[in-house]
Each structure stands twice: as structure tokens, then as C-alpha cells.
Protein backbone atom coordinates (compact mmCIF):
# COMPACT_ATOMS: atom_id res chain seq x y z
CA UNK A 1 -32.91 -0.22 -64.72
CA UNK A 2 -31.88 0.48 -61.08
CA UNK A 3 -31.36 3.94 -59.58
CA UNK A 4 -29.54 4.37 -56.26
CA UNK A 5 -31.00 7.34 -54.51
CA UNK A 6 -27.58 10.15 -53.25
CA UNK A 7 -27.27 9.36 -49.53
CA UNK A 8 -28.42 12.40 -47.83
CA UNK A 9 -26.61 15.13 -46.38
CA UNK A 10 -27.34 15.26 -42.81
CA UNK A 11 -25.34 18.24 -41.39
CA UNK A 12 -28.31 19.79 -39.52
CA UNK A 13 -28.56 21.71 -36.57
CA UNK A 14 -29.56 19.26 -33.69
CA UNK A 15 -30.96 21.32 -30.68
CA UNK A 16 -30.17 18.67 -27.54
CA UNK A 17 -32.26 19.54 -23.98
CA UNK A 18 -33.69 17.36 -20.97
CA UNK A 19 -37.25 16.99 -21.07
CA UNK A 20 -38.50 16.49 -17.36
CA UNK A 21 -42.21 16.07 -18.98
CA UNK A 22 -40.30 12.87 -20.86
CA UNK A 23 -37.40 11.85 -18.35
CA UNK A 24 -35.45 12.18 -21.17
CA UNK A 25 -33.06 13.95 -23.50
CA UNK A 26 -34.84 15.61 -26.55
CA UNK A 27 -33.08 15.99 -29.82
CA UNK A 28 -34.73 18.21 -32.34
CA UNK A 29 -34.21 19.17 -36.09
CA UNK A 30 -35.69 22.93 -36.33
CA UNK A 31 -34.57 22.87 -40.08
CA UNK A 32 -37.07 19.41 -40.63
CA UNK A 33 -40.61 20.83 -39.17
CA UNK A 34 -41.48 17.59 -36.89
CA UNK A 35 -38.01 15.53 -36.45
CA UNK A 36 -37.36 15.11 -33.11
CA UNK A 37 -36.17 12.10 -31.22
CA UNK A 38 -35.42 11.16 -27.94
CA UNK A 39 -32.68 9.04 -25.86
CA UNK A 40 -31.66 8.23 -22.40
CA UNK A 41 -28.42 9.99 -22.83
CA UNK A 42 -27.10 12.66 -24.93
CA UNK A 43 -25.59 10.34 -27.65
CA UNK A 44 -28.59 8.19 -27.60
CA UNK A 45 -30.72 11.02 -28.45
CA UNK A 46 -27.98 12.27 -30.81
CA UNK A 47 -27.76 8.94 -32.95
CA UNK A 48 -31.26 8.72 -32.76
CA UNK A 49 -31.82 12.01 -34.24
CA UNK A 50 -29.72 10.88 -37.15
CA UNK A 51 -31.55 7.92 -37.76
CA UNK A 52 -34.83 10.28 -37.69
CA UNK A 53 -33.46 13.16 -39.98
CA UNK A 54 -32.32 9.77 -42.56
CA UNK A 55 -36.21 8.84 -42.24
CA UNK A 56 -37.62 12.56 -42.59
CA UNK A 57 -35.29 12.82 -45.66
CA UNK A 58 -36.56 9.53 -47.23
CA UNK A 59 -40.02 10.19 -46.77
CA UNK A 60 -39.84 13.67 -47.85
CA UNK A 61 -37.92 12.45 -51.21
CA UNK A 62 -40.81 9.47 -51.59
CA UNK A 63 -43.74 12.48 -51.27
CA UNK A 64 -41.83 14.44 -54.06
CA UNK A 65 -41.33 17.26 -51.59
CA UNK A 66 -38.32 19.30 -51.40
CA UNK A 67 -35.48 18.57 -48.67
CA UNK A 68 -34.02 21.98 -47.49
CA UNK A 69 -30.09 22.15 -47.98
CA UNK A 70 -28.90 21.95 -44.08
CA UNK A 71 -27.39 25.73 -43.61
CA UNK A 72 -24.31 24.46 -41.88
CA UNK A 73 -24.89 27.56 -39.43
CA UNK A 74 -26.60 28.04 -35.80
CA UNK A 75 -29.80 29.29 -36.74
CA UNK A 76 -31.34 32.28 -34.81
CA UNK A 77 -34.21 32.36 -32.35
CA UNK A 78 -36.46 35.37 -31.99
């Protein structure tokens, strides 16, 4: 029997910056504790973020840990 596994929802918050420390542009996933990627551009960073949140997801779903829904919202910063 073969199962196909839901393609997962990625509408996360991506947080974009320049990293001087990294000479490049950071993009993180607050809502996934440790998904970040990197890029020389903007978009590089952005697609590579996707590509990241995709693996998070996969290997979060392989541990048999929850995936938090994305809250489709800016999230707040104390």
C-alpha cells in the first residue's frame, strides 16, 4: 500500500534582514524554532527559506512531532 504524505502548508512568517557578520541576507522562520536560511539577495534567501521550512516540515513529520499550523498573522515581538 502507498501513502502520499499532504504537501505542507508553508504560509509562515519569513523575517528577511542583512547579516553583516554573514555578508548576507538572513531569512528566518520564528514559527519553526531553528529554520533559517540564507541568500545573496532577498529572493535567494526567500526561496531558500522555502526549501528549508519544506525540510523542517518533513523532518518534523518523520520524528512524529507536531508541525504548528502557520498563523497567517505578523507575530509580535516583546
Amino acid at each position: 500500500m502507498t501513502t502520499t504524505m499532504e504537501a505542507p502548508d508553508l504560509r509562515y512568517e519569513i523575517v528577511l534582514y542583512w547579516s553583516n557578520d554573514d555578508d548576507a541576507y538572513i531569512a528566518e522562520v520564528p514559527e519553526l524554532p531553528g529554520c533559517l536560511s540564507d541568500g545573496e539577495t532577498h529572493a535567494e534567501a526567500a526561496a531558500n527559506a522555502e526549501e528549508a521550512m519544506r525540510a523542517w516540515i518533513g523532518a518534523a513529520r518523520e520524528l512524529g512531532r507536531e508541525v504548528p499550523v502557520p498563523k497567517g498573522r505578523r507575530l509580535h515581538f516583546a
